[in-house]
C-alpha atoms as a PDB file:
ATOM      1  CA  UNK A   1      -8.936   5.279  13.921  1.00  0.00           C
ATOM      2  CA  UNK A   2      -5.530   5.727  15.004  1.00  0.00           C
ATOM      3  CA  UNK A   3      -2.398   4.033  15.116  1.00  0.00           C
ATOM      4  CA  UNK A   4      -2.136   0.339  14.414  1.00  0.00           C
ATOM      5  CA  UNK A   5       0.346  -2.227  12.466  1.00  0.00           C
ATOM      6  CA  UNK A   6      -1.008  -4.817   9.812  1.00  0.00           C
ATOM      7  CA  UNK A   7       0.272  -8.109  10.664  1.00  0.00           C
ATOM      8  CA  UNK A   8      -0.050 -10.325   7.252  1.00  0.00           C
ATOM      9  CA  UNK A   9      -3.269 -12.351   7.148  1.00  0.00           C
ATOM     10  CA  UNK A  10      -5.163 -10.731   9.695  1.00  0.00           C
ATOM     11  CA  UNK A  11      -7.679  -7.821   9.178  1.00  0.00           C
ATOM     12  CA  UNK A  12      -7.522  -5.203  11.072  1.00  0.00           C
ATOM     13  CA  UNK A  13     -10.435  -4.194  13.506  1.00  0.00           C
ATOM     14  CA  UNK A  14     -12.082  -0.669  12.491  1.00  0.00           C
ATOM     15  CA  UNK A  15     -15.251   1.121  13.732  1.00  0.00           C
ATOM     16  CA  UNK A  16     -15.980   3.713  11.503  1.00  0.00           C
ATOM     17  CA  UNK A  17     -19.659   5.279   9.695  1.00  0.00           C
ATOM     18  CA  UNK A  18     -18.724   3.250   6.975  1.00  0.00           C
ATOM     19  CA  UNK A  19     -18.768  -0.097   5.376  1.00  0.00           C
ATOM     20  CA  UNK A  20     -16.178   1.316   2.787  1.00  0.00           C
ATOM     21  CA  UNK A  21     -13.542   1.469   6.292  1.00  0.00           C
ATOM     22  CA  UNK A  22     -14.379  -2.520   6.794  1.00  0.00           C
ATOM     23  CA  UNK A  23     -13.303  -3.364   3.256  1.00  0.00           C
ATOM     24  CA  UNK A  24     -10.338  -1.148   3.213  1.00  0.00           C
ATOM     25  CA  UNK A  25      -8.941  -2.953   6.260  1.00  0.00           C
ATOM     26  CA  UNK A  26      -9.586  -6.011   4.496  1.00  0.00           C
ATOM     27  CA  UNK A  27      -7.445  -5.074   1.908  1.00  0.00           C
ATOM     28  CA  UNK A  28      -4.617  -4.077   4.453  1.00  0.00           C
ATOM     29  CA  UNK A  29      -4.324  -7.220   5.986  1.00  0.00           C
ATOM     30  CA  UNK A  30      -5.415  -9.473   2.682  1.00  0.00           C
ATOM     31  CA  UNK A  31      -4.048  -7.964   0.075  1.00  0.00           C
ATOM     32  CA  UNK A  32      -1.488  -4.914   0.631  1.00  0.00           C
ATOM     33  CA  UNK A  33       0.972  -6.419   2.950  1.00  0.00           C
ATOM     34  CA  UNK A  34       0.957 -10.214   1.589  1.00  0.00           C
ATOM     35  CA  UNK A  35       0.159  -9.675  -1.936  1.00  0.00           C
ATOM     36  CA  UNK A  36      -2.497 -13.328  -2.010  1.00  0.00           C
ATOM     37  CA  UNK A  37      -4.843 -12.623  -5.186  1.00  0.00           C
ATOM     38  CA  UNK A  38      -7.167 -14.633  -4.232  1.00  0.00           C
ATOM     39  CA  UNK A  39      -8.247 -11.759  -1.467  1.00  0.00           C
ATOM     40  CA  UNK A  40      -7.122  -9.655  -3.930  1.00  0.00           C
ATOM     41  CA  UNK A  41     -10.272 -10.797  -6.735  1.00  0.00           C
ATOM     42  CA  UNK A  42     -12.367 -10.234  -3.811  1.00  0.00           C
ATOM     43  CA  UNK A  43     -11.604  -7.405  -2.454  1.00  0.00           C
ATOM     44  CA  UNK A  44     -10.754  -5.468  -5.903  1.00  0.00           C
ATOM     45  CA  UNK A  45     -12.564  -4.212  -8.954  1.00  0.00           C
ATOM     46  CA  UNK A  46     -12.103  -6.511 -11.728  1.00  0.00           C
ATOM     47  CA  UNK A  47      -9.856  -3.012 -12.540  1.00  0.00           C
ATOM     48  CA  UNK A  48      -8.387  -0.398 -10.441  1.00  0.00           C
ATOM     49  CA  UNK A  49      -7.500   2.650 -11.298  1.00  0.00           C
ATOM     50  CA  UNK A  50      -4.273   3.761  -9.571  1.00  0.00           C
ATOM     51  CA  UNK A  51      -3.856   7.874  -9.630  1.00  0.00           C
ATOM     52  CA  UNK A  52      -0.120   8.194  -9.033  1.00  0.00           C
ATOM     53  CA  UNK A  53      -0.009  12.194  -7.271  1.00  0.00           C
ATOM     54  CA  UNK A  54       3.525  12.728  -7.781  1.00  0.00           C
ATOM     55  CA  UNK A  55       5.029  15.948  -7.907  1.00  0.00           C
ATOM     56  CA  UNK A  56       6.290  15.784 -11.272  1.00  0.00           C
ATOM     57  CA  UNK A  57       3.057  15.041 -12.785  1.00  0.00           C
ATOM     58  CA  UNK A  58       0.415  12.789 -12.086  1.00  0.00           C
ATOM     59  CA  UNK A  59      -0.404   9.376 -13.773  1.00  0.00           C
ATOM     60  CA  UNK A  60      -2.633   6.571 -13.802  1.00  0.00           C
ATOM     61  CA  UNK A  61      -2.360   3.331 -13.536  1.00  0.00           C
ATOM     62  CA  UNK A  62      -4.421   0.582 -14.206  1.00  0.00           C
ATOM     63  CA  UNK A  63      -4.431  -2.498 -13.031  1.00  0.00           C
ATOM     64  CA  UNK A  64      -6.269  -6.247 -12.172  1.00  0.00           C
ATOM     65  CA  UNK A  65      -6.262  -8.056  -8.813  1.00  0.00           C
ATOM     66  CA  UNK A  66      -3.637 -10.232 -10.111  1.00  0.00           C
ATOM     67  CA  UNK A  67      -0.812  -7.283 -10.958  1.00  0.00           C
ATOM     68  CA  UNK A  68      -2.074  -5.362  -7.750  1.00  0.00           C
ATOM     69  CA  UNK A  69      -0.559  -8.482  -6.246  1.00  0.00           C
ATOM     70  CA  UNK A  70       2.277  -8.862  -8.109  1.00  0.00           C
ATOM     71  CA  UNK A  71       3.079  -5.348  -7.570  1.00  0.00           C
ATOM     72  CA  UNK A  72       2.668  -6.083  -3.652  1.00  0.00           C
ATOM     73  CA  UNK A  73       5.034  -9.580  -3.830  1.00  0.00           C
ATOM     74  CA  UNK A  74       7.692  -7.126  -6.129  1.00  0.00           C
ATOM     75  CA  UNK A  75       7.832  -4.595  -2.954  1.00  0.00           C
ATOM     76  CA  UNK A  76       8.002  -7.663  -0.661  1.00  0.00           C
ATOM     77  CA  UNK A  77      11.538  -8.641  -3.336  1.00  0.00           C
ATOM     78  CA  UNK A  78      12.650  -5.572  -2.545  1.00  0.00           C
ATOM     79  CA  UNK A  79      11.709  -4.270   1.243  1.00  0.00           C
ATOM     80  CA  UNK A  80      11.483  -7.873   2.650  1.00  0.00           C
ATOM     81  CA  UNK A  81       9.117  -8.706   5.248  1.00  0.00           C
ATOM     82  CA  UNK A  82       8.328  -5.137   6.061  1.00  0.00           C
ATOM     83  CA  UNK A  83       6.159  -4.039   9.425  1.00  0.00           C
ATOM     84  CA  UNK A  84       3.654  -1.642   8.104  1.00  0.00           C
ATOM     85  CA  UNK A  85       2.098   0.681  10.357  1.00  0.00           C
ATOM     86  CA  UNK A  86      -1.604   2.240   9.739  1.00  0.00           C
ATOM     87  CA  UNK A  87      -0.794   6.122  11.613  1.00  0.00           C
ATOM     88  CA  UNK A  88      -4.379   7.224  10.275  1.00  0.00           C
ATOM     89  CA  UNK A  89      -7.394   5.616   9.252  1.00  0.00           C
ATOM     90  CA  UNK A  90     -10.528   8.023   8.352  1.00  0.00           C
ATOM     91  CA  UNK A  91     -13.779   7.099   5.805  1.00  0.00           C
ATOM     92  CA  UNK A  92     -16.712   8.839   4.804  1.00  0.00           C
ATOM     93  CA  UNK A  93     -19.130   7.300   2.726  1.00  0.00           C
ATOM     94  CA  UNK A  94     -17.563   5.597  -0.227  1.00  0.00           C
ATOM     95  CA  UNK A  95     -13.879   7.075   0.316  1.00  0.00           C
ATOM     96  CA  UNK A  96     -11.558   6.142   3.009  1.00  0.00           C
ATOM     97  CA  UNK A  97      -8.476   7.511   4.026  1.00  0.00           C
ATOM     98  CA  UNK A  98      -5.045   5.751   4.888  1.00  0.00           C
ATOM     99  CA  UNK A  99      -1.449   6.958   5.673  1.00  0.00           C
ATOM    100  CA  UNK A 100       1.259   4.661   6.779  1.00  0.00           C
ATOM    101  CA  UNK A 101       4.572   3.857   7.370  1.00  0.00           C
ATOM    102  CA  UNK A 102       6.643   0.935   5.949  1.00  0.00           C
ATOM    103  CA  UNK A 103       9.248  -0.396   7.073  1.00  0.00           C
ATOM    104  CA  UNK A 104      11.754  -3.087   5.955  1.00  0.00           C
ATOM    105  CA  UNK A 105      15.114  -4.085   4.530  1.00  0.00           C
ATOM    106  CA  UNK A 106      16.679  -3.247   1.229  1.00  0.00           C
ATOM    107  CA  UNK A 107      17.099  -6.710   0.552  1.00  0.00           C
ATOM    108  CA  UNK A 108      16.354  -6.818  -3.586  1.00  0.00           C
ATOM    109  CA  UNK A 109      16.696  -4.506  -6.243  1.00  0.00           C
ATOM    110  CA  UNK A 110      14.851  -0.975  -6.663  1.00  0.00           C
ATOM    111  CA  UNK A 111      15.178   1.404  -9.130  1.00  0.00           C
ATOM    112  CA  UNK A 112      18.777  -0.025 -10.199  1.00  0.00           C
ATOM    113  CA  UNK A 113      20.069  -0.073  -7.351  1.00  0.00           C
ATOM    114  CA  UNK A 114      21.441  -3.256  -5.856  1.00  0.00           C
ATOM    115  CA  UNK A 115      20.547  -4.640  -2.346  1.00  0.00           C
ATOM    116  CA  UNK A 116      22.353  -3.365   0.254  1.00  0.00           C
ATOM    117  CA  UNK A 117      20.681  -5.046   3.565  1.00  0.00           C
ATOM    118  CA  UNK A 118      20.176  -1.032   4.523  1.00  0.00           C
ATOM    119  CA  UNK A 119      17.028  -0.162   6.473  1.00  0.00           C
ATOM    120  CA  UNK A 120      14.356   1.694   4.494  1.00  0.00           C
ATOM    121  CA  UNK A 121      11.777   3.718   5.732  1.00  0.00           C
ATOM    122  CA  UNK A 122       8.598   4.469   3.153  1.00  0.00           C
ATOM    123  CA  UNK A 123       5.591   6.932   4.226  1.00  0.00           C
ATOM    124  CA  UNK A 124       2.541   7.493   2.529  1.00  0.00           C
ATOM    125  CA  UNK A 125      -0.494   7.805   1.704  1.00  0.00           C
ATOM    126  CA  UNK A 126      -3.751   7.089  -0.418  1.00  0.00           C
ATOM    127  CA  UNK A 127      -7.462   7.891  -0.748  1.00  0.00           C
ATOM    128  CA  UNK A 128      -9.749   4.474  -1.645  1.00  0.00           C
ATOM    129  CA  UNK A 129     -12.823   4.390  -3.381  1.00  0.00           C
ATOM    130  CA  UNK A 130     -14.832   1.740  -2.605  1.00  0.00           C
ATOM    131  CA  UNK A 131     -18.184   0.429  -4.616  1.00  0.00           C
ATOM    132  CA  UNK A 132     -20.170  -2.514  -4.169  1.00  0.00           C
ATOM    133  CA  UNK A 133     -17.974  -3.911  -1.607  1.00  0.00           C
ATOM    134  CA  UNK A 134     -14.874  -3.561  -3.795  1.00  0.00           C
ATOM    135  CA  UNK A 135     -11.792  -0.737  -4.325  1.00  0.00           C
ATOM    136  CA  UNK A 136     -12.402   0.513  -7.509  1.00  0.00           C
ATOM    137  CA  UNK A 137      -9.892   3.360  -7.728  1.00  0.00           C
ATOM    138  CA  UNK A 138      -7.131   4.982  -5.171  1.00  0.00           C
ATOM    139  CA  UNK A 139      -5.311   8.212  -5.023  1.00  0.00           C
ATOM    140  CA  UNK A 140      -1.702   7.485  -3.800  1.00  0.00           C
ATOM    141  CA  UNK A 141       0.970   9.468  -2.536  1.00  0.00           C
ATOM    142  CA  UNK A 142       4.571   8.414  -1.300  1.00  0.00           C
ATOM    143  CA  UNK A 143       7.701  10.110  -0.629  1.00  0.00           C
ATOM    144  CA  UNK A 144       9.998   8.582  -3.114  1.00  0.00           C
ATOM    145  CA  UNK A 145      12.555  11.649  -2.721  1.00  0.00           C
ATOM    146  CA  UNK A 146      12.907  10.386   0.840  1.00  0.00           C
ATOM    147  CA  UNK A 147      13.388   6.525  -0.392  1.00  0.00           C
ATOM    148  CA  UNK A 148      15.850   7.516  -3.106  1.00  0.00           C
ATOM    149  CA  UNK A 149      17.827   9.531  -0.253  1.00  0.00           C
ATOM    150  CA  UNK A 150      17.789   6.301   2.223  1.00  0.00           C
ATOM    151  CA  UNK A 151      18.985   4.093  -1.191  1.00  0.00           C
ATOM    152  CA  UNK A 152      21.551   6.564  -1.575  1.00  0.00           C
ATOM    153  CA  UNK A 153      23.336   6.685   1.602  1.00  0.00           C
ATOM    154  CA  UNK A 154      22.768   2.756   2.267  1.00  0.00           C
ATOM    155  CA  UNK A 155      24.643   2.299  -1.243  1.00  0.00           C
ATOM    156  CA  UNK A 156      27.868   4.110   0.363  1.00  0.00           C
END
């Protein structure tokens, strides 16, 4: 699958080998770009293990449905109605592969910095794991150097 934008509320169409694909575009459209928990307790493990791949050292996070969409309404504080833009979409059996490209408005605080109204830009990227219809656990990597840069100059 190639390029497409999530719009909030709507699920992406995918064709893909797996089910895994159809879930994960669920989640897109449901969950990562509206942050509603009811989709959320669907579409989620009752816990999901977040792997943070950062490059100065990797963590995990775990969370519920619930904080997964708390955590998306927080970016939504922060970016503002962002566009985000699927650039690659690939699964294989359980595991499906996403990189994007966010982008919005730095319209609430992040990382101590006040709002400036500056555009932000935010790629990345994460591996799902999907069982019994559900995420279970995700592999995510983002270029926060890149962020931090675009806060810095729209602070000046």
């Amino acid at each position: 699958m190639r390029t497409f934008e999530v719009r909030p509320g709507e699920v992406p169409a995918v064709t893909g080998p797996t089910g895994a694909a159809q879930v994960v575009a669920a989640f897109l459209g449901r969950v990562r770009v509206t942050g509603d928990p009811d989709a959320a307790r669907e579409l989620m493990a009752p816990t999901v293990v977040a792997h943070q791949v950062v490059a100065e050292g990797a963590h995990q996070v775990v969370r519920t449905p619930e904080e997964y969409a708390a955590h998306v309404r927080d970016m939504l504080r922060t970016f503002g109605p962002f566009r985000y833009t699927v650039t690659e979409l690939l699964g294989e059996a359980d595991h499906v592969y996403v990189r994007w490209r966010q982008e919005g408005h730095h319209v609430g605080e992040f990382d101590g910095r006040a709002p400036t109204g500056a555009p932000l830009v935010e790629v990345g990227s994460a591996v799902y794991r999907v069982a019994a219809g559900r995420i279970v656990e995700y592999w995510v990597q983002l270029d926060r150097l890149g962020l931090s840069r675009q806060l810095d100059v729209g602070g000046q």
